[in-house]
Protein backbone atom coordinates (compact mmCIF):
# COMPACT_ATOMS: atom_id res chain seq x y z
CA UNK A 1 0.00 0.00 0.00
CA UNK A 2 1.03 3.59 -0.53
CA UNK A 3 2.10 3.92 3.24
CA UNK A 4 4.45 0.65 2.79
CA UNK A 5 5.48 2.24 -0.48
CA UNK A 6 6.54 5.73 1.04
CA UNK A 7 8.12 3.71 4.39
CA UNK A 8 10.75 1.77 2.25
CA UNK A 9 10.88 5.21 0.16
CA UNK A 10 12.44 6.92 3.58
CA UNK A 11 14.08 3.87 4.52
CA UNK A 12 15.88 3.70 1.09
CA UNK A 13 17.21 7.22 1.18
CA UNK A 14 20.81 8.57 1.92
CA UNK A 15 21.38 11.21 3.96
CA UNK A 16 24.26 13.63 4.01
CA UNK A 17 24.89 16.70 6.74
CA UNK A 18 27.67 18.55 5.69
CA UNK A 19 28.95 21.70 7.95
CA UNK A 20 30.62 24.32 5.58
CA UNK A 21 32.18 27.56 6.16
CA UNK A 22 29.98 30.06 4.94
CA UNK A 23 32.51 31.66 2.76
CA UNK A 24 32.58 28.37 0.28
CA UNK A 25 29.14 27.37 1.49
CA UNK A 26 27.17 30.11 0.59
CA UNK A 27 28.67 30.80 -3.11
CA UNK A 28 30.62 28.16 -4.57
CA UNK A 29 29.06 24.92 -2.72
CA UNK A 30 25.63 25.11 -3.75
CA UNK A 31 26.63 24.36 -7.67
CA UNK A 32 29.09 21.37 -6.27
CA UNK A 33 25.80 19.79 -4.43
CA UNK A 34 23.66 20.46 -7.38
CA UNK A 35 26.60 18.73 -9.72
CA UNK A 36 26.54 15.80 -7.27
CA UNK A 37 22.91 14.92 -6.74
CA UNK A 38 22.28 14.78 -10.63
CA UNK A 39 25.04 12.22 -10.38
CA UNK A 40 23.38 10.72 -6.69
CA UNK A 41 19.95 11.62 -6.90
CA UNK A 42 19.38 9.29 -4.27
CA UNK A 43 21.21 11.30 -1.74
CA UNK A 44 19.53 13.48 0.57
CA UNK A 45 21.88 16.58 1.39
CA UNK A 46 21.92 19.06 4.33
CA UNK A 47 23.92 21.85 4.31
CA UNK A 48 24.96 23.54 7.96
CA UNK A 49 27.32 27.08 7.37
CA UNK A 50 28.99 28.06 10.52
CA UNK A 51 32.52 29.30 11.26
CA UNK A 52 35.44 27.12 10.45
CA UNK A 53 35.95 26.25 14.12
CA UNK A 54 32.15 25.45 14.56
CA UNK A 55 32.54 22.99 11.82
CA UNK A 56 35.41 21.38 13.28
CA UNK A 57 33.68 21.52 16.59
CA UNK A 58 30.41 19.68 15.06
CA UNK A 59 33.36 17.01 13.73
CA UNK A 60 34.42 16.44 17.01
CA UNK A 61 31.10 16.51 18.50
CA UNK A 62 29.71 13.69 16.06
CA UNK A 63 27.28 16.10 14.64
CA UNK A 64 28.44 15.91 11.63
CA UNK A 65 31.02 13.50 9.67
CA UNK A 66 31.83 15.57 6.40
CA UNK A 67 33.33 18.91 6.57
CA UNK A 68 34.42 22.02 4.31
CA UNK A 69 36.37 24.29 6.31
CA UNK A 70 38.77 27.65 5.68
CA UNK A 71 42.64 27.17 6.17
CA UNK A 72 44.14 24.33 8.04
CA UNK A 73 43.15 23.38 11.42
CA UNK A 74 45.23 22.95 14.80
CA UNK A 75 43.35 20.01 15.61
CA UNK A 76 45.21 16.47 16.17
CA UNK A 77 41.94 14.95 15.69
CA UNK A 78 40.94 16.51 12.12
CA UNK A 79 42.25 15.21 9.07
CA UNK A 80 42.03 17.65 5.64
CA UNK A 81 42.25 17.62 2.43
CA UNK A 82 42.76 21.08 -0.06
CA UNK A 83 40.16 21.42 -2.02
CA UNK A 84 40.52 24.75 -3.51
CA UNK A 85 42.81 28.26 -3.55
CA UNK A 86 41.43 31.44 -3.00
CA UNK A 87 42.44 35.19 -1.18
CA UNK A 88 41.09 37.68 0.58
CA UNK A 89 40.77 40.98 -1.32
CA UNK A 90 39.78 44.80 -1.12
CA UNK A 91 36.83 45.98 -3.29
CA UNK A 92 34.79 48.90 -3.25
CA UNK A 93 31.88 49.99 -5.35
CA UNK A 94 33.36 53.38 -6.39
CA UNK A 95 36.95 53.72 -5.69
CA UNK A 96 37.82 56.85 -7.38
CA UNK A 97 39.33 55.23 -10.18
CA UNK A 98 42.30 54.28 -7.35
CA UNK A 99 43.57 50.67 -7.91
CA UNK A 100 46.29 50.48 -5.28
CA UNK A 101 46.47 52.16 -1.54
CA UNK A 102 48.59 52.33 1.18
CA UNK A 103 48.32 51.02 4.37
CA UNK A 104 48.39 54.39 6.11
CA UNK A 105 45.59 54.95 3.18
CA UNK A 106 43.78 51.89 4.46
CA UNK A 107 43.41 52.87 7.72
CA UNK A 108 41.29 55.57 6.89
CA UNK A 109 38.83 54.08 4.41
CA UNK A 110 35.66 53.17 5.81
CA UNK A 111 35.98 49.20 6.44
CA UNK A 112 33.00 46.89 6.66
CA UNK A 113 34.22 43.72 8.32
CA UNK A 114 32.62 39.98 9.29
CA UNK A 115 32.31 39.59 12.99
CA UNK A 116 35.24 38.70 15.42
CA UNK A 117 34.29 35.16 15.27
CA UNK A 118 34.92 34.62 11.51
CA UNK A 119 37.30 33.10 9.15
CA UNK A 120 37.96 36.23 6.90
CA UNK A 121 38.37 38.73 10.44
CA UNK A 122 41.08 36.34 12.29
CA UNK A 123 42.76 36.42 8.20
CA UNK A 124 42.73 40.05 8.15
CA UNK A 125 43.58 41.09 11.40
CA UNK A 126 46.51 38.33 11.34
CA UNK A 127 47.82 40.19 8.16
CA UNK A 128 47.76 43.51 9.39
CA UNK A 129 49.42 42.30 12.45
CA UNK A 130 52.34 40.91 10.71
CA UNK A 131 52.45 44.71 9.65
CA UNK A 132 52.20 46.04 13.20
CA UNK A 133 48.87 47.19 12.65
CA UNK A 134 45.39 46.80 15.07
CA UNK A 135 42.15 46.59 13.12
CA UNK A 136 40.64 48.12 15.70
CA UNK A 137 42.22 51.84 15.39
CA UNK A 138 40.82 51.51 11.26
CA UNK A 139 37.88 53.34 10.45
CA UNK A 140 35.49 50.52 10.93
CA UNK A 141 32.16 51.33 9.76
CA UNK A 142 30.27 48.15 11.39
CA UNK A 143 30.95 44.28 11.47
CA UNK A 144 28.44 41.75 9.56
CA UNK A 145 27.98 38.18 10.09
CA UNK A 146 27.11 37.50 6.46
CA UNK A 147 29.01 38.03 3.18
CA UNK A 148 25.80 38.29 1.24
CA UNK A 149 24.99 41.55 3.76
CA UNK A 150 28.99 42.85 3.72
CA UNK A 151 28.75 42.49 -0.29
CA UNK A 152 25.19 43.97 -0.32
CA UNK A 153 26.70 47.52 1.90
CA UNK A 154 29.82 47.04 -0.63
CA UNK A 155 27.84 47.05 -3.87
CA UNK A 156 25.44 50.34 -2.41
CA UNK A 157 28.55 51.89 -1.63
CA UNK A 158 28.22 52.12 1.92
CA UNK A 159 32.46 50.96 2.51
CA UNK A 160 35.23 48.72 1.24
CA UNK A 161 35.88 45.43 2.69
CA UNK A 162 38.19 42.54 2.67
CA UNK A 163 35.79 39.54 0.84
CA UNK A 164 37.59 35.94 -0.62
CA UNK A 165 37.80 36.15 -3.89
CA UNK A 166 35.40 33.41 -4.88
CA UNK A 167 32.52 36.04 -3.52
CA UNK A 168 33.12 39.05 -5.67
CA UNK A 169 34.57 37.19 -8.50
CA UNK A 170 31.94 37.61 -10.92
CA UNK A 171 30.71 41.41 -9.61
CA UNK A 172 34.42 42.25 -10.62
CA UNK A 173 33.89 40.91 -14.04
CA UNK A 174 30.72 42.59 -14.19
CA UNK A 175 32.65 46.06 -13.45
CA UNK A 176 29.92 46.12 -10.39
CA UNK A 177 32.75 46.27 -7.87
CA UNK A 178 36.15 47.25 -8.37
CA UNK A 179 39.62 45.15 -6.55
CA UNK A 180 41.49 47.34 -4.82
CA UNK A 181 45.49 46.34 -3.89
CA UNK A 182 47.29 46.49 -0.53
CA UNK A 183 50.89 47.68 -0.53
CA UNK A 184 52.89 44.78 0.82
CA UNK A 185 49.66 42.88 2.05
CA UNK A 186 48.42 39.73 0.08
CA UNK A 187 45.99 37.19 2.09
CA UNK A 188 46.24 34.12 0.41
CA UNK A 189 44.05 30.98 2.01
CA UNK A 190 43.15 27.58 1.01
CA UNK A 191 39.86 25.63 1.45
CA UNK A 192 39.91 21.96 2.91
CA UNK A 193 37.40 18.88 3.21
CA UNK A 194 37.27 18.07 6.92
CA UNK A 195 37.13 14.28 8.59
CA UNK A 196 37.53 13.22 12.10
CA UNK A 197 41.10 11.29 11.87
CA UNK A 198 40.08 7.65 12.06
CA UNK A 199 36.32 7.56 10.95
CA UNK A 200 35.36 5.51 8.45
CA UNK A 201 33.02 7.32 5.99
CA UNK A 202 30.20 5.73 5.47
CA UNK A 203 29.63 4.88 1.66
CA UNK A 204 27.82 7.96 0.54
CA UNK A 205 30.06 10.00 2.31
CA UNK A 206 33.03 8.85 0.45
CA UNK A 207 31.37 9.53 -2.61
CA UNK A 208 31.11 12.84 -1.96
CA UNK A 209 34.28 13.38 -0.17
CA UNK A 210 35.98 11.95 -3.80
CA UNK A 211 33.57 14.18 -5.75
CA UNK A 212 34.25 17.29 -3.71
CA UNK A 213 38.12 16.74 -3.73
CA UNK A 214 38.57 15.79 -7.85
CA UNK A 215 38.11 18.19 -10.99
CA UNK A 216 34.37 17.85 -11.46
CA UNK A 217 33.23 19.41 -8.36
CA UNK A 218 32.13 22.46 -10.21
CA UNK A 219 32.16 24.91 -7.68
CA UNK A 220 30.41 28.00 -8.47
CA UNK A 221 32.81 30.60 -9.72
């Protein structure tokens, strides 16, 4: 009967949780998952974006067994993977036609910045530290816990701010925002599939581990 039929229907489907970083999860993932289920259809996927070190967390915590994380962890426990390349750069809507500033230039643009707890704020505050420099005597405008709100205040021309790369890549193109260089401050990064050291992925889970680590991931870009 149809309740028999849609029992073994939920008993016969996959499941997948994967916690992401929102920088890769909100703008390049969602093409990769789309990519994989026409390949899995029978794979139910959840997507979870937190912070890097909530992802790893969830890893340790069992909450979740797949992982896509910014930079490399200090975390015995965590094995990686590199999945992908990318940098954090300086774009403004209307920059005055100026493609390069200084840092004492810099520090008096108006900044829009994620919140402490993010991946792209410990990046740039570690960079301008290497430099001698506190992010907190900039001209911060406000802090953001969303790239889609930081490029959103960007586009309207409300600040600049430090965004990866894989965000603004096609409003650059466009000539909707404009890249801005650093003197003497590049922020490169790397993106990495997350396991806890010693699990065995179940067989789902390795398929997308394998899909999200080889050339047909088709991340959006």
């Amino acid at each position: 009967n149809l309740q028999k039929d849609l029992k073994n229907l939920q008993s016969s489907t996959l499941a997948l949780k994967i916690g992401s970083c929102k920088a890769i999860g909100e703008y390049a993932l969602p093409c990769s998952i789309y990519a994989f289920k026409k390949i899995h259809d029978d794979i139910q996927i959840e997507v979870q974006l937190a912070s890097s070190f909530e992802v790893v967390q969830n890893l340790l915590n069992h909450t979740i067994n797949v992982g896509i994380i910014q930079g490399n962890p200090d975390a015995e426990d965590i094995e990686t993977l590199k999945i992908a390349s990318d940098e954090l750069i300086l774009v403004g809507h209307l920059s005055g036609g100026k493609k390069a500033v200084s840092l004492a230039e810099l520090s008096q643009m108006p900044l829009i910045a994620m919140v402490n707890s993010s991946d792209s704020r410990r990046l740039l505050e570690e960079a301008l530290r290497e430099k001698g420099l506190d992010l907190g005597k900039f001209n911060l405008v406000y802090s953001l816990d969303s790239y889609s709100a930081i490029r959103s205040s960007v586009l309207a021309g409300d600040g600049f701010s430090f965004l990866p790369r894989i965000i603004v890549r096609r409003d650059l193109k466009d000539g909707a925002l404009e890249e801005i260089s650093v003197e003497g401050m590049d922020i490169p990064f790397h993106y990495y599939a997350a396991v806890r050291k010693g699990y065995q992925l179940a067989k789902h889970e390795r398929y997308f581990g394998d899909f999200i680590c080889s050339s047909r991931r088709n991340l959006c870009v």
